[in-house]
N, C-alpha and C. Protein backbone atom coordinates (compact mmCIF):
# COMPACT_ATOMS: atom_id res chain seq x y z
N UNK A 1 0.84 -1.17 0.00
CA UNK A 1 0.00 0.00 0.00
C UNK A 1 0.89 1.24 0.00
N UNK A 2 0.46 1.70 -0.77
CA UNK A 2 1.34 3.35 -1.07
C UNK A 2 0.66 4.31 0.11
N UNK A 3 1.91 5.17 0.38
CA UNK A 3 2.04 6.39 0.97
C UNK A 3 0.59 6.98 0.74
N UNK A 4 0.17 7.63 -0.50
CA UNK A 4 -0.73 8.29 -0.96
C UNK A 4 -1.82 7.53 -0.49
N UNK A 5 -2.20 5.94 -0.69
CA UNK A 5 -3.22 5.32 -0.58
C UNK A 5 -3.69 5.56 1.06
N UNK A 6 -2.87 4.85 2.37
CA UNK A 6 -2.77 5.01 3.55
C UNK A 6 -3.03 6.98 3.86
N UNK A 7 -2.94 7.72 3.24
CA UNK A 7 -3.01 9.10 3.73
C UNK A 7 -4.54 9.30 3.45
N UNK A 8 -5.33 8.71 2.35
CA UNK A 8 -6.50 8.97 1.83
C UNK A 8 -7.23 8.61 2.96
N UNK A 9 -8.61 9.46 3.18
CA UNK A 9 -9.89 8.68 3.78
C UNK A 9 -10.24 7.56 3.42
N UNK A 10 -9.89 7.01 2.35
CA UNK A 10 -10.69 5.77 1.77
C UNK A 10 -9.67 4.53 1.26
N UNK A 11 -8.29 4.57 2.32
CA UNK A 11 -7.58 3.86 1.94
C UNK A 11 -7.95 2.50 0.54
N UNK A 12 -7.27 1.99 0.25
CA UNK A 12 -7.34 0.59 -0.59
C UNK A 12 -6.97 -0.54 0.72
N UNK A 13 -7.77 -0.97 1.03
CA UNK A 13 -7.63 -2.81 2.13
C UNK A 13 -7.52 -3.83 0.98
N UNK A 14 -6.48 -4.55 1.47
CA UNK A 14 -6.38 -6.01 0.13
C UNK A 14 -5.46 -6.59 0.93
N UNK A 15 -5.22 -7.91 1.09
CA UNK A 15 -4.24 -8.90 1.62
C UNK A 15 -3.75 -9.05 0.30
N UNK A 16 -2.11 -8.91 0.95
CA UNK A 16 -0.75 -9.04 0.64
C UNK A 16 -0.29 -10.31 0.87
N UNK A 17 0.02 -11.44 -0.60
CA UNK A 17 0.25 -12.83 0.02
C UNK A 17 1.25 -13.16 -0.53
N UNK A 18 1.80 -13.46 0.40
CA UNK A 18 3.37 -13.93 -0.09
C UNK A 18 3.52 -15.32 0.33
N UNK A 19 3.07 -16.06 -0.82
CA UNK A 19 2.55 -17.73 -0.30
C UNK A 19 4.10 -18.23 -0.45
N UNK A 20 5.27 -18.62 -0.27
CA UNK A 20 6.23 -19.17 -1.04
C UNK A 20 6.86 -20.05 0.35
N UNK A 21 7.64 -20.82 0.10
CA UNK A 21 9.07 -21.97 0.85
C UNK A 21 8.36 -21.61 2.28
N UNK A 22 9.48 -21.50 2.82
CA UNK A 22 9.37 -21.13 4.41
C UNK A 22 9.89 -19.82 4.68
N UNK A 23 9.29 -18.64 5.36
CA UNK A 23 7.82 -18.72 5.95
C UNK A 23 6.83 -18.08 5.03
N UNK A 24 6.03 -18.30 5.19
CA UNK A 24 5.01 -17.77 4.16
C UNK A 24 4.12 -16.76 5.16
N UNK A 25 3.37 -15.22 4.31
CA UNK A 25 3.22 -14.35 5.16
C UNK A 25 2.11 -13.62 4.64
N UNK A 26 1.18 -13.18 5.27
CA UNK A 26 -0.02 -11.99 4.68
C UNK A 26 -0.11 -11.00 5.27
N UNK A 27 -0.16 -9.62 4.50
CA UNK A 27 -0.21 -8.41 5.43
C UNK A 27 -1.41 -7.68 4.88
N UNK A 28 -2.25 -6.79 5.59
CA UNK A 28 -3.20 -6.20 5.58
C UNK A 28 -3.31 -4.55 6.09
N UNK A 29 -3.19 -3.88 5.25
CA UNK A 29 -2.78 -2.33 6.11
C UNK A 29 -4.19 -1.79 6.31
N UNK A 30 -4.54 -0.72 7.19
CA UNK A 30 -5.31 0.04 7.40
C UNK A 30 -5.28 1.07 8.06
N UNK A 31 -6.11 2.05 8.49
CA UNK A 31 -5.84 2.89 8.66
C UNK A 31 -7.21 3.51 10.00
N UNK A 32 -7.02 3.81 11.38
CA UNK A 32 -7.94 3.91 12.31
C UNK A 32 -7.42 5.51 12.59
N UNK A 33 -8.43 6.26 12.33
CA UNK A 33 -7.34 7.80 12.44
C UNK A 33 -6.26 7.91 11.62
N UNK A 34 -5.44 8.59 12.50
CA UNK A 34 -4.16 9.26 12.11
C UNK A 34 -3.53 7.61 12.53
N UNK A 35 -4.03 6.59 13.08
CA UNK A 35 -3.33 5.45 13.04
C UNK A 35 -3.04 4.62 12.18
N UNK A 36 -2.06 4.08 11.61
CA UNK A 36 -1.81 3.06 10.32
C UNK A 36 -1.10 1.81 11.17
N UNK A 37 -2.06 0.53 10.74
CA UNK A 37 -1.91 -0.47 10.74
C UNK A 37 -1.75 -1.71 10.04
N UNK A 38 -0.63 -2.53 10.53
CA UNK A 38 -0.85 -3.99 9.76
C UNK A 38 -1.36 -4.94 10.31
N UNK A 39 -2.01 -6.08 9.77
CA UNK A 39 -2.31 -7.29 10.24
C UNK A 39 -1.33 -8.27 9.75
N UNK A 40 -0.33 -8.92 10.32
CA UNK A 40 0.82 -9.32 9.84
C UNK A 40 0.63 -11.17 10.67
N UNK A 41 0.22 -11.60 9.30
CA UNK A 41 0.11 -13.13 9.33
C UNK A 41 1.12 -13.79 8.82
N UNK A 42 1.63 -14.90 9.63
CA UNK A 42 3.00 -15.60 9.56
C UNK A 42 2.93 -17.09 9.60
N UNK A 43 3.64 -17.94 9.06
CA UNK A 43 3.41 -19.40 9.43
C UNK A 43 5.09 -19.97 8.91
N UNK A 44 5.27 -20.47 9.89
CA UNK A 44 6.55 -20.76 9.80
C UNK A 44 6.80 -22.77 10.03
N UNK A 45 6.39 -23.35 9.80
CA UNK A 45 6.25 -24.87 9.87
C UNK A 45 5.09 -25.12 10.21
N UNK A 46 4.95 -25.10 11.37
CA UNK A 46 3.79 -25.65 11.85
C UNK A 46 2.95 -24.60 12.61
N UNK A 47 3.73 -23.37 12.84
CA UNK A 47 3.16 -22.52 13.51
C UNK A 47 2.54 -21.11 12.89
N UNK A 48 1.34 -20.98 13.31
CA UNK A 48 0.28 -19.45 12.74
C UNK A 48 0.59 -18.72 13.47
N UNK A 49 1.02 -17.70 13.41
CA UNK A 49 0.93 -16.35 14.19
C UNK A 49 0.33 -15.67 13.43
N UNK A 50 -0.80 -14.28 14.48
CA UNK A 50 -0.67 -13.42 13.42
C UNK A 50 -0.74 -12.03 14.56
N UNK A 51 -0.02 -10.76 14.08
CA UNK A 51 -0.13 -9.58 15.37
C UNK A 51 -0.87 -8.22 14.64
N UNK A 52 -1.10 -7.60 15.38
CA UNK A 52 -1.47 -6.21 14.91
C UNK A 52 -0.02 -5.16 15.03
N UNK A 53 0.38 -4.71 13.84
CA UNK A 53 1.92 -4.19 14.03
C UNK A 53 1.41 -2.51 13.69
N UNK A 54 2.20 -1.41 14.68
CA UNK A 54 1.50 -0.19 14.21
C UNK A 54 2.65 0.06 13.05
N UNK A 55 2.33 0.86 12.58
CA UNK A 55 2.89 0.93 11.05
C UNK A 55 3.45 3.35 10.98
N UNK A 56 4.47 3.63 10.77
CA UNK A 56 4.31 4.75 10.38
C UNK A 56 3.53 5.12 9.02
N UNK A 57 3.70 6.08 8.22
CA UNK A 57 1.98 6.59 7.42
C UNK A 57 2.88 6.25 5.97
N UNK A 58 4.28 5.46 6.04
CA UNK A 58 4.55 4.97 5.12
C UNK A 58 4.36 3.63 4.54
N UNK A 59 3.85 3.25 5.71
CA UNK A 59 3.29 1.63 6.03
C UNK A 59 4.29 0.54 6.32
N UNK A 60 5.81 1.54 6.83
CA UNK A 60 6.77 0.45 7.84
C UNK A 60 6.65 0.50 9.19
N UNK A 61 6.97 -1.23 9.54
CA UNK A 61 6.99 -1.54 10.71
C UNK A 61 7.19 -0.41 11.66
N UNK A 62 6.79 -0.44 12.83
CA UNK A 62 7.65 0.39 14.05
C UNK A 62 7.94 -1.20 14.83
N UNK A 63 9.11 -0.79 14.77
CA UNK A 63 9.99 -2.43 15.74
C UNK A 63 9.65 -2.34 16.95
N UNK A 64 9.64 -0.87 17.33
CA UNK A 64 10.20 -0.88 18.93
C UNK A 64 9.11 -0.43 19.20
N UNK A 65 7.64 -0.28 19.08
CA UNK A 65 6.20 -1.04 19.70
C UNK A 65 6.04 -2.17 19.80
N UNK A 66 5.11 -2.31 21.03
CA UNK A 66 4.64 -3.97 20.97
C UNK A 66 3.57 -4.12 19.85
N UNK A 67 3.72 -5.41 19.61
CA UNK A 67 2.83 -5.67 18.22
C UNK A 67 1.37 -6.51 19.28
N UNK A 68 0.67 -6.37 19.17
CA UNK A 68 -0.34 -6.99 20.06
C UNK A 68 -0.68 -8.74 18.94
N UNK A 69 -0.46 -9.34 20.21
CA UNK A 69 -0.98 -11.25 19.22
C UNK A 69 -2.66 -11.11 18.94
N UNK A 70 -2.93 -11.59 17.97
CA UNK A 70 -4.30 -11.86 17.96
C UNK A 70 -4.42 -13.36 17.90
N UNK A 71 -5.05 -14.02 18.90
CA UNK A 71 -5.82 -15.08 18.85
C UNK A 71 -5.74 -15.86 18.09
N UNK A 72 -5.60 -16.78 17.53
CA UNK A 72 -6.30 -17.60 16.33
C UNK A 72 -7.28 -19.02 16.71
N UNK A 73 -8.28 -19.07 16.44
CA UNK A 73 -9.05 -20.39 16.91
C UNK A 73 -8.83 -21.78 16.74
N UNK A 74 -7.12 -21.60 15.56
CA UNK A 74 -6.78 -22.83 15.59
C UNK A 74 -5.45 -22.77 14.58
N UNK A 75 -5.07 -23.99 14.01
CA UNK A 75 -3.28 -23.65 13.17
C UNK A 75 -3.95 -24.16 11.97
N UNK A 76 -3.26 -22.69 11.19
CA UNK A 76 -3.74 -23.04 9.82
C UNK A 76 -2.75 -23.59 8.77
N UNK A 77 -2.80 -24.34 7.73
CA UNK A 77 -1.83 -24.71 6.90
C UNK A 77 -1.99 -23.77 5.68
N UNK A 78 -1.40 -22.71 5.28
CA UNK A 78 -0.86 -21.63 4.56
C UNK A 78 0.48 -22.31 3.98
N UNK A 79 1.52 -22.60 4.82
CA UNK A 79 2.78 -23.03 4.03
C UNK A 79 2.68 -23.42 2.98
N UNK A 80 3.48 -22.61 2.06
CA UNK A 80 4.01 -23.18 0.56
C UNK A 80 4.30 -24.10 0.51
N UNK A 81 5.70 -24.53 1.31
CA UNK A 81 6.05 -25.94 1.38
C UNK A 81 5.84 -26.98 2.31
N UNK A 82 4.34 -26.91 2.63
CA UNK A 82 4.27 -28.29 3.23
C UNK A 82 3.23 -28.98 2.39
N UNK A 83 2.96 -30.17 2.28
CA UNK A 83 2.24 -31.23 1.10
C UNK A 83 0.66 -31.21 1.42
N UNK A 84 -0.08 -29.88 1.13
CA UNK A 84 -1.33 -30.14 1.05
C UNK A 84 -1.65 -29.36 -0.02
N UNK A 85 -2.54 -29.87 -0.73
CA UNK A 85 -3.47 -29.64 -2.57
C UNK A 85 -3.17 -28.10 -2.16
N UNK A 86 -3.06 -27.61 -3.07
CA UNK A 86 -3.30 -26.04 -3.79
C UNK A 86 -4.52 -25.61 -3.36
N UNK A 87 -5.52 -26.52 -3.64
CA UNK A 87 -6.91 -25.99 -3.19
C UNK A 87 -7.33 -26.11 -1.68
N UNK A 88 -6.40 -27.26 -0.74
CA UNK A 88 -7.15 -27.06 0.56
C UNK A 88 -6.08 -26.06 0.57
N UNK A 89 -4.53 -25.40 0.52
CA UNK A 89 -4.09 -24.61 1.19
C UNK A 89 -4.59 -23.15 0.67
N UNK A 90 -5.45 -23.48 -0.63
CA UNK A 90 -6.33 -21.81 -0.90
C UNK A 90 -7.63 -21.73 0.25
N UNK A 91 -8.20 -22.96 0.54
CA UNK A 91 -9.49 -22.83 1.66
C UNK A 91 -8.34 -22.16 2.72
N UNK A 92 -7.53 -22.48 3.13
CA UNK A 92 -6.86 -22.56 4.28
C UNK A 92 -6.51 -20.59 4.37
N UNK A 93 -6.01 -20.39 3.06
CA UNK A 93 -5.76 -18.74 3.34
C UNK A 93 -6.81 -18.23 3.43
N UNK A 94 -7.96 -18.46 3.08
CA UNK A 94 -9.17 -17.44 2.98
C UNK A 94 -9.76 -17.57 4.37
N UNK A 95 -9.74 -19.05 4.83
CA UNK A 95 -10.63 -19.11 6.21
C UNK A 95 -9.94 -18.14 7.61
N UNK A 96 -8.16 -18.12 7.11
CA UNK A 96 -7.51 -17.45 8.06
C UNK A 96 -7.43 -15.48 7.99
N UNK A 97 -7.65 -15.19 6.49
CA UNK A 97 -8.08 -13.83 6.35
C UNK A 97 -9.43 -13.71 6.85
N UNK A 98 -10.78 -14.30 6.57
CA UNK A 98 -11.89 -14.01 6.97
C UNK A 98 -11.48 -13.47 8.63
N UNK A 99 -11.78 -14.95 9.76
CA UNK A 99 -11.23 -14.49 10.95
C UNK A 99 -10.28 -13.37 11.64
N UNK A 100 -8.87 -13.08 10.82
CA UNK A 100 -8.67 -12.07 11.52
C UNK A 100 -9.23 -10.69 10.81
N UNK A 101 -9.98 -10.82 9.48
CA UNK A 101 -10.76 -9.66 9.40
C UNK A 101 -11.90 -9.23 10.30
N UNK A 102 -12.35 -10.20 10.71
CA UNK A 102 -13.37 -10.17 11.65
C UNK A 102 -13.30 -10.29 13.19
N UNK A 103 -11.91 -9.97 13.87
CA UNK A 103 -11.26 -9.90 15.17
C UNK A 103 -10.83 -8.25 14.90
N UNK A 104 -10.15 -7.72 13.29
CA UNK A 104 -10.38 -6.42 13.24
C UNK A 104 -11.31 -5.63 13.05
N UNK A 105 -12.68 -6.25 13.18
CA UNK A 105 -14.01 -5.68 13.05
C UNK A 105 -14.32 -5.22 14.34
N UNK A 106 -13.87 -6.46 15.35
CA UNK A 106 -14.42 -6.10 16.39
C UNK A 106 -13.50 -4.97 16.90
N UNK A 107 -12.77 -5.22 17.01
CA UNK A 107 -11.22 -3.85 17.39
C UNK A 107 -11.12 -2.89 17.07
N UNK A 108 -11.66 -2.49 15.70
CA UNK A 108 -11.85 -1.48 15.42
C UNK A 108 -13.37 -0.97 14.79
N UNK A 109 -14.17 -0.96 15.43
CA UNK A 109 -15.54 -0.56 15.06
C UNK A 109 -15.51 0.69 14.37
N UNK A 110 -15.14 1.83 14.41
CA UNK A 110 -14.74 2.55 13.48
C UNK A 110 -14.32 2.65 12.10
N UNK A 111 -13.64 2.15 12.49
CA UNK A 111 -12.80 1.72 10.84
C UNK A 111 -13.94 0.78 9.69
N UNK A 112 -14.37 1.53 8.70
CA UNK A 112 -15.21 0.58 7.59
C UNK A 112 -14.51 -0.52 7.38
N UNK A 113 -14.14 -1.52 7.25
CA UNK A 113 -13.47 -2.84 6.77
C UNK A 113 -14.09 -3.08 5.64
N UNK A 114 -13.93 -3.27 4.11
CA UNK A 114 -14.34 -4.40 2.89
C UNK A 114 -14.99 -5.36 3.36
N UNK A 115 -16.63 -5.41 3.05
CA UNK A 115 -17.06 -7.26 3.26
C UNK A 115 -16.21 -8.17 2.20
N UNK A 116 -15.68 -7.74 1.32
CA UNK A 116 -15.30 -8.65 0.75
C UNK A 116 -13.81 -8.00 0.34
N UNK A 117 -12.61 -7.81 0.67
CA UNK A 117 -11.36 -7.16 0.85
C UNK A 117 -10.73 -8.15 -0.27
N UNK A 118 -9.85 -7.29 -1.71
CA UNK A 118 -9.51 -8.05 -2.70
C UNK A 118 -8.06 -8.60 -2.37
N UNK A 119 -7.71 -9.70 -3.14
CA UNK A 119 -6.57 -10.13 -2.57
C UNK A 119 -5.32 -10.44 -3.74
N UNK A 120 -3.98 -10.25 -2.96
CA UNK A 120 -3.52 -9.86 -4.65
C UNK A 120 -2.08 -10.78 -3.74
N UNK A 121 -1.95 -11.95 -4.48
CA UNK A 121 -0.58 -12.30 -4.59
C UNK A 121 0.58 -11.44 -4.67
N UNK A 122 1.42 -11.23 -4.13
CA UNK A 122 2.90 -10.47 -4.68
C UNK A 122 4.19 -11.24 -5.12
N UNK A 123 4.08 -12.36 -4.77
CA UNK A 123 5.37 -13.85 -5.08
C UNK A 123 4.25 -15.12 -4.85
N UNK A 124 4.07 -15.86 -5.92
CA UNK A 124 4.22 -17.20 -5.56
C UNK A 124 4.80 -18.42 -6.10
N UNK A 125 5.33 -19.35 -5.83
CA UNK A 125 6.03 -20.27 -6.16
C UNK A 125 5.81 -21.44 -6.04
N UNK A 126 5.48 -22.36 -7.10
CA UNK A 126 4.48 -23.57 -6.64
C UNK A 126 5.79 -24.23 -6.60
N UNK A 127 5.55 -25.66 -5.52
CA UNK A 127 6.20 -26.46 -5.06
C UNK A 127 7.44 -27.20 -5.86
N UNK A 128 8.86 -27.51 -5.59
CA UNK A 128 9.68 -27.99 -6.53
C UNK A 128 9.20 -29.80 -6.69
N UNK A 129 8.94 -30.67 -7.63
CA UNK A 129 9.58 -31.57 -7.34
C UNK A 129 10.83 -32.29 -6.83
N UNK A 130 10.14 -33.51 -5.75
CA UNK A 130 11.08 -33.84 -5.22
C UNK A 130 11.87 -34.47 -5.74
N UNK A 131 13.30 -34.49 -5.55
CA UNK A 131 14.00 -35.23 -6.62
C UNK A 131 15.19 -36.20 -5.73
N UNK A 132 15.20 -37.09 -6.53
CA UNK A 132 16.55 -38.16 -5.60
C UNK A 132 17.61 -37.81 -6.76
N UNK A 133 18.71 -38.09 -5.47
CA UNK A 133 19.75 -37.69 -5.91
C UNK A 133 20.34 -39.25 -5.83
């Protein structure tokens, strides 16, 4: 999300998916006030994280805030490289964007959220065959 976009009243919301190897990651910017935020989803083997990171109005990290954890109701399989169909690990990203769109609904009642927020790949890389050596 551009500078310009995040400064507007009417930002652009879209998950950022960077499905690839290890770790694979989705980010979501927005904007509550003069506040700019990410939703910064992570999965690193076996493990989902995802935090609310405050963001300056360029839409980088601030390191040295705490990023608050959000919840998740359970571990999702997102990884690029672990061995499940294309299609359950596409159920798998959407069921995990829905939820924390809807943990930022509740958090931020203010903020309009997209019922339906577009989603735009930025890298993906389908799986190598395995090969013996």
């Amino acid at each position: 999300m551009t500078k310009k976009e995040l400064e507007s009243n009417h930002p652009v919301m879209e998950f950022l998916e960077d499905i690839i190897y290890c770790p694979s990651q989705i980010e979501f910017y927005f904007r509550d006030g003069e506040k700019v935020w990410c939703l910064y989803i992570r999965q690193r083997h076996d493990n989902t994280s995802a935090y609310l990171v405050p963001c300056d109005i360029d839409g980088d990290f601030r390191y040295k805030e705490k990023w608050p954890k959000i919840e998740l109701s359970r571990d999702y399989d997102i990884e690029g490289c672990s061995y499940v169909s294309e299609r359950r690990e596409e159920h798998e990203i959407i069921a995990i964007e829905k939820e924390c769109l809807s943990k930022l609904k509740e958090k931020f009642p203010n903020v309009q959220f997209p019922e339906h927020p577009n989603r735009r790949r930025r890298r993906y890389r389908k799986r190598l065959p395995d090969v013996v050596l």
